[in-house]
Structures are given as C-alpha cells and as structure tokens.
C-alpha atoms as a PDB file:
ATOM      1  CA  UNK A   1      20.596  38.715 -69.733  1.00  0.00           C
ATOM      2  CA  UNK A   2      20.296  37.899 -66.042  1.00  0.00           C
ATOM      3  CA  UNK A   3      17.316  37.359 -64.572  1.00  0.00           C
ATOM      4  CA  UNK A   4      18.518  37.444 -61.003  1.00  0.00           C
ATOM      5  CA  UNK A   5      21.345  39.467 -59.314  1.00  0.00           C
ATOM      6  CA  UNK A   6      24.135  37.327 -57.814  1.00  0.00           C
ATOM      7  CA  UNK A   7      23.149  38.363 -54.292  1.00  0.00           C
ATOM      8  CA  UNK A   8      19.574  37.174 -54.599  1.00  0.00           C
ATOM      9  CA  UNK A   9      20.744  33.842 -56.572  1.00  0.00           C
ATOM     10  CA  UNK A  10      23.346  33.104 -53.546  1.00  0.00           C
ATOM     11  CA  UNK A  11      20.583  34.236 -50.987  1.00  0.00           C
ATOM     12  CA  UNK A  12      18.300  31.841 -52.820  1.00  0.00           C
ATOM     13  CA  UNK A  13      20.887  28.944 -52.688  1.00  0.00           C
ATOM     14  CA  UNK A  14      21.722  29.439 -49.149  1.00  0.00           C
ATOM     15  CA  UNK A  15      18.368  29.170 -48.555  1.00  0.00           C
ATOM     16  CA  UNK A  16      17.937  25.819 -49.826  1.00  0.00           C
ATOM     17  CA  UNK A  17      20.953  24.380 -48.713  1.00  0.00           C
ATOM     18  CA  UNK A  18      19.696  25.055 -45.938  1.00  0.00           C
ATOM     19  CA  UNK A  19      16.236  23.290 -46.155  1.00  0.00           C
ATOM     20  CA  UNK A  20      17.984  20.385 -48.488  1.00  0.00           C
ATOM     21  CA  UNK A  21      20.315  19.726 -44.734  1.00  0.00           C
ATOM     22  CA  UNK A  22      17.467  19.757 -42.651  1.00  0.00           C
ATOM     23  CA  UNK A  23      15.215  17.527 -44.428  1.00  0.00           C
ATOM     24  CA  UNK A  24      18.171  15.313 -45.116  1.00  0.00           C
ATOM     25  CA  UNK A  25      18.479  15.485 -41.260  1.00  0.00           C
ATOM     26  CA  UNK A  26      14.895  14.859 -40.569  1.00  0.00           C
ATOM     27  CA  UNK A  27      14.701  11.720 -42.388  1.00  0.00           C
ATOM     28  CA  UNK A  28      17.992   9.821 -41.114  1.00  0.00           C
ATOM     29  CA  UNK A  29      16.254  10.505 -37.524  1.00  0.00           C
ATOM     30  CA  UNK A  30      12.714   8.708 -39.222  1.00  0.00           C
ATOM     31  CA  UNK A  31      13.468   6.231 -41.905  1.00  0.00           C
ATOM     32  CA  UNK A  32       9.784   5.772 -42.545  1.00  0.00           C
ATOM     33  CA  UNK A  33       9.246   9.390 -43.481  1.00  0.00           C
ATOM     34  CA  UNK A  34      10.874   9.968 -47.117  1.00  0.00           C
ATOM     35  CA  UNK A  35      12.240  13.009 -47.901  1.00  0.00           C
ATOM     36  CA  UNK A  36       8.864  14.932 -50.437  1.00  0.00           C
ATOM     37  CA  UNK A  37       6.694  14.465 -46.953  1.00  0.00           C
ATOM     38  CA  UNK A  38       8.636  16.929 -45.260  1.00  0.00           C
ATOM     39  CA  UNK A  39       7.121  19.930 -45.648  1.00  0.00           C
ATOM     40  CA  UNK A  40       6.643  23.545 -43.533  1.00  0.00           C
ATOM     41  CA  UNK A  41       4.202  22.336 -41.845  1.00  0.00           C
ATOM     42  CA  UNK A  42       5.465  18.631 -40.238  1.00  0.00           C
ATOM     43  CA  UNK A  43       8.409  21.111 -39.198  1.00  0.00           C
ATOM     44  CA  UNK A  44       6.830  24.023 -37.510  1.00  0.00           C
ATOM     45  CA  UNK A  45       3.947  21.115 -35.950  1.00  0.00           C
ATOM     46  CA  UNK A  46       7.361  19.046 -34.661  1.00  0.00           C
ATOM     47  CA  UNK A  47       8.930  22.020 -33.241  1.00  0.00           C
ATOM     48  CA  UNK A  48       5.746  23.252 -31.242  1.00  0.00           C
ATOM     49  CA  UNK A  49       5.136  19.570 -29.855  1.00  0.00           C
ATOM     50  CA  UNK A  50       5.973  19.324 -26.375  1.00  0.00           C
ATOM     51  CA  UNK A  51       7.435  16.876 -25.190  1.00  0.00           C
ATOM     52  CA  UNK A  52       8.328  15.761 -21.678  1.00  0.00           C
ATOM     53  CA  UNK A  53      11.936  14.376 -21.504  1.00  0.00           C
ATOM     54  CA  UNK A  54      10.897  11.972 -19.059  1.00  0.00           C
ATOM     55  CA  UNK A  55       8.056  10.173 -21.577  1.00  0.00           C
ATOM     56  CA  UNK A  56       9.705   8.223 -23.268  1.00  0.00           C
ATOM     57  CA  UNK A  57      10.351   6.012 -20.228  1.00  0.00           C
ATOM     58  CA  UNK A  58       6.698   6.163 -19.306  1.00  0.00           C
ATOM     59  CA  UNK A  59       6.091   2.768 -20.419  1.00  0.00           C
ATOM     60  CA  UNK A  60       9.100   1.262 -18.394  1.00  0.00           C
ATOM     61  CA  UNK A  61       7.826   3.459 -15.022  1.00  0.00           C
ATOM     62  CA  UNK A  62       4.242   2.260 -15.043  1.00  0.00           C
ATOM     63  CA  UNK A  63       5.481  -1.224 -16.066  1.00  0.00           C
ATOM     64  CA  UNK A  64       7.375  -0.952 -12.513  1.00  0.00           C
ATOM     65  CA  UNK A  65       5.026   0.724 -10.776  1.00  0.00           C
ATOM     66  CA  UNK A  66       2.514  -1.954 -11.409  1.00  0.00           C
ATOM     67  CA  UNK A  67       4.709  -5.142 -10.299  1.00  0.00           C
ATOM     68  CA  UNK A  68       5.892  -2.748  -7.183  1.00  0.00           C
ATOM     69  CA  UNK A  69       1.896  -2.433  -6.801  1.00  0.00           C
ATOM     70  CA  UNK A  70       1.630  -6.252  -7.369  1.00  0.00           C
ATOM     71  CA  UNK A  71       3.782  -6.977  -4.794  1.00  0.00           C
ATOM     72  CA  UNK A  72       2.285  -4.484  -2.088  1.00  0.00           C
ATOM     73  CA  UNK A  73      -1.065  -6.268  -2.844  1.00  0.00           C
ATOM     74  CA  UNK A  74       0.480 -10.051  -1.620  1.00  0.00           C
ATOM     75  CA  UNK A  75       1.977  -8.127   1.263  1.00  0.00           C
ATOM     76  CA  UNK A  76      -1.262  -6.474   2.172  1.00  0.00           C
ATOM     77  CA  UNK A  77      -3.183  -9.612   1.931  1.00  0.00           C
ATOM     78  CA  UNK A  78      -0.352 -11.424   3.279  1.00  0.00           C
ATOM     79  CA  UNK A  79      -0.906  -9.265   6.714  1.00  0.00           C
ATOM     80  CA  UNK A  80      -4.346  -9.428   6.325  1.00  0.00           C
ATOM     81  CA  UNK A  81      -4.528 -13.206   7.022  1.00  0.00           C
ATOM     82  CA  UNK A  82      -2.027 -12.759  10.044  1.00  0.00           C
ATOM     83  CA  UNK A  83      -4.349 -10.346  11.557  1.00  0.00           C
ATOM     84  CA  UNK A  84      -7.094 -12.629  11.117  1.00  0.00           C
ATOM     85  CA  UNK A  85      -5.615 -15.732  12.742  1.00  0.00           C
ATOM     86  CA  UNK A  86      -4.455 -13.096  15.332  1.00  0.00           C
ATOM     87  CA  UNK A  87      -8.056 -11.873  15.782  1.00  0.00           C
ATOM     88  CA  UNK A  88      -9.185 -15.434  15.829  1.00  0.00           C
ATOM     89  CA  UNK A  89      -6.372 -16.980  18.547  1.00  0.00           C
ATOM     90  CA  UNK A  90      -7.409 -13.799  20.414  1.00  0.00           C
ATOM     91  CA  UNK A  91     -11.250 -14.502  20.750  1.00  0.00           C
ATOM     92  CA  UNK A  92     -10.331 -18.523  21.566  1.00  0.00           C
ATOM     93  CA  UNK A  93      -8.039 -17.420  24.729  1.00  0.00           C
ATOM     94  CA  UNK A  94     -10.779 -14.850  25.851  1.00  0.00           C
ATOM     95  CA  UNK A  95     -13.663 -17.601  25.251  1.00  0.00           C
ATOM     96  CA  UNK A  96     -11.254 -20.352  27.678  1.00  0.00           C
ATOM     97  CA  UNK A  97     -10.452 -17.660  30.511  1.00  0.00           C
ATOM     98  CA  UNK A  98     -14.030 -16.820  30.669  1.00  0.00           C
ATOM     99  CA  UNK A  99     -15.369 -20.854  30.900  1.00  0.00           C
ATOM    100  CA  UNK A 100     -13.181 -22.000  33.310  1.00  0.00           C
ATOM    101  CA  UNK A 101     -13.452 -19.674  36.448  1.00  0.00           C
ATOM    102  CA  UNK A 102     -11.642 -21.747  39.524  1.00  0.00           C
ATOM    103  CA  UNK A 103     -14.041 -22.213  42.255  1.00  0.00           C
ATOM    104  CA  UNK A 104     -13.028 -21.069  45.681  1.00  0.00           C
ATOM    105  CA  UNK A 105     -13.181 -23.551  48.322  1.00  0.00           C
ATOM    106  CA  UNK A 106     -11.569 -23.242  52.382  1.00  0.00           C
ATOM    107  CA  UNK A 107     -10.046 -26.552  53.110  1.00  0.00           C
ATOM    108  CA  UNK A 108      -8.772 -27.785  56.545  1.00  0.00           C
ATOM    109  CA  UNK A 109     -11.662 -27.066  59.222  1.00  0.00           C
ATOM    110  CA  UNK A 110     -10.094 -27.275  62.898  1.00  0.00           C
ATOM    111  CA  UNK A 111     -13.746 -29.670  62.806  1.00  0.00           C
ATOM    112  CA  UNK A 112     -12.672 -31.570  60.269  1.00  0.00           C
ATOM    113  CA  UNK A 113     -14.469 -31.477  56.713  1.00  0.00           C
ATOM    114  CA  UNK A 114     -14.367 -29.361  54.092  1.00  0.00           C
ATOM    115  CA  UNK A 115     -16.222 -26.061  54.066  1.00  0.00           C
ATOM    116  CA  UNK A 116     -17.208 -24.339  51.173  1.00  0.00           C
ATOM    117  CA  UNK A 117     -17.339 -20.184  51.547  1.00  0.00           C
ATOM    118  CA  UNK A 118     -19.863 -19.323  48.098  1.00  0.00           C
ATOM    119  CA  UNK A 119     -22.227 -22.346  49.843  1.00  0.00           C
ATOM    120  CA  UNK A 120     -21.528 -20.342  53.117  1.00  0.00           C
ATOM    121  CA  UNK A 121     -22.290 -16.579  51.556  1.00  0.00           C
ATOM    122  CA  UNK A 122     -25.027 -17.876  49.449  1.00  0.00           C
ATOM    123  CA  UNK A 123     -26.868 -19.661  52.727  1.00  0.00           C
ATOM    124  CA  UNK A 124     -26.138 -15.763  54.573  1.00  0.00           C
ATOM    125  CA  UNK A 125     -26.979 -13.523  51.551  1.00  0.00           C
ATOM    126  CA  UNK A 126     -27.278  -9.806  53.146  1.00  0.00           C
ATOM    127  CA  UNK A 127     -25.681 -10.834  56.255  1.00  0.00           C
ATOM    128  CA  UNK A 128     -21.912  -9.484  55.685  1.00  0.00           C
ATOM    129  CA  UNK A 129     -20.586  -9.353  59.092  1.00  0.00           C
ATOM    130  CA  UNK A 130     -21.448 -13.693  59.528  1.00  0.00           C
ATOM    131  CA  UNK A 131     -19.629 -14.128  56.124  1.00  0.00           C
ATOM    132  CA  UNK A 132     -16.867 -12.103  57.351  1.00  0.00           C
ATOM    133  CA  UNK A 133     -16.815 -14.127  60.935  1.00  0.00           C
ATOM    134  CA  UNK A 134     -16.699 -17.109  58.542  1.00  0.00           C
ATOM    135  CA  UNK A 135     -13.939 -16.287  56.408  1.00  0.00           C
ATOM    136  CA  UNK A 136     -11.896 -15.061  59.472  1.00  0.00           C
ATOM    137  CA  UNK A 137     -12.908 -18.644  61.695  1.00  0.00           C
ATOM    138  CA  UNK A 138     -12.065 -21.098  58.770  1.00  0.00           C
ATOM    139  CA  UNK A 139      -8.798 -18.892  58.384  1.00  0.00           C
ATOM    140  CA  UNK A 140      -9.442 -18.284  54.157  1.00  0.00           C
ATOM    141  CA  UNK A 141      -8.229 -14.904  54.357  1.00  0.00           C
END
C-alpha cells in the first residue's frame, strides 16, 4: 500500500532537491556557516537585506578620503604660513615708508646759502601768497 501518489512523492523530491542545492550553495559562499544553520529564516532575512553594491569598498573610500583630507590639511596650513609671512613683510614695508619721509629742502640761492621752504612756510603760517613768492624766487617749483 502506498502512502503517497507518485506525483506528490516527485513534487516532494523536487522540492528538496531543490532546498538540498541551495543550502549546498549557501555554505560554499560562507564556510563558517554549516549546512543545519540554514534555515527559512537566514534565507528570506538574506534576501530582504539591502545591500549597496558600492559598500563593500567603503572601507577602501574613506581610507582615501582621509589621506586626500590629510594632505589638504598640510596644504592649508602650508598656505597659511605663506600668508602670514606675507602679512608680516607687508606691515614691515608700510612701517619703513611711513618713518622715513624725505625732507624737502631748495638748494642754490642766487644769495648764496641754503634755504629751507617748511622753515620758510612754518615762519609765514596763513600767509599763502609770501610762501608762494618764495617758492617761485628760490625757483623750487
């Protein structure tokens, strides 16, 4: 007496054949996992994980990132100290332009001597038209 018709019995076997090739397939991909732990449930969770094609070179892209990051950072303080010695050679030739102002003298008097115009204008502050007659005599302009 049969207990099950031959199309349920090959139904049955196809069925397991089935499950027997993807377990076997599951565990050549993870060595670790042996063949009893694969169950419905590891399946249907691996199936619904998503996973970004792209991860599984996360590691190596942040490890670049960071040494691309590194080296911005030298550059960035690199420039940093450039500007500052700029900054710094900047104030020292505005600081020696602003000390040493030339002093304007007339030389060569047809009296002879030497006649000095800011003496001249300080002597006549107010008066504009003698400092003018001044500048004009002892021929500075």
């Amino acid at each position: 007496m049969k207990f099950l018709q031959d199309a349920a019995f090959a139904a049955m076997k196809q069925a397991s054949d089935s499950w027997n090739n993807l377990v076997k397939g599951i565990t050549q991909a993870n060595p670790e996992m042996k063949p009893e732990e694969v169950t419905p449930e590891v399946v249907i969770e691996a199936m619904n994980r998503e996973e970004d094609p792209d991860s599984s070179d996360l590691a190596g892209q942040l490890s670049a990132a960071q040494a691309d990051l590194s080296k911005k950072t030298g550059e960035v303080q690199e420039l940093t100290t450039q500007l500052a010695a700029a900054n710094a050679q900047i104030k020292e030739l505005k600081g020696t332009s602003t000390e040493e102002e030339p002093e304007v003298k007339a030389d060569g008097e047809p009296t002879g001597g030497e006649s000095d115009i800011k003496e001249f204008a300080s002597k006549h502050a107010g008066n504009t038209a003698a400092i003018m007659a001044e500048v004009k005599r002892t021929n500075f302009i």
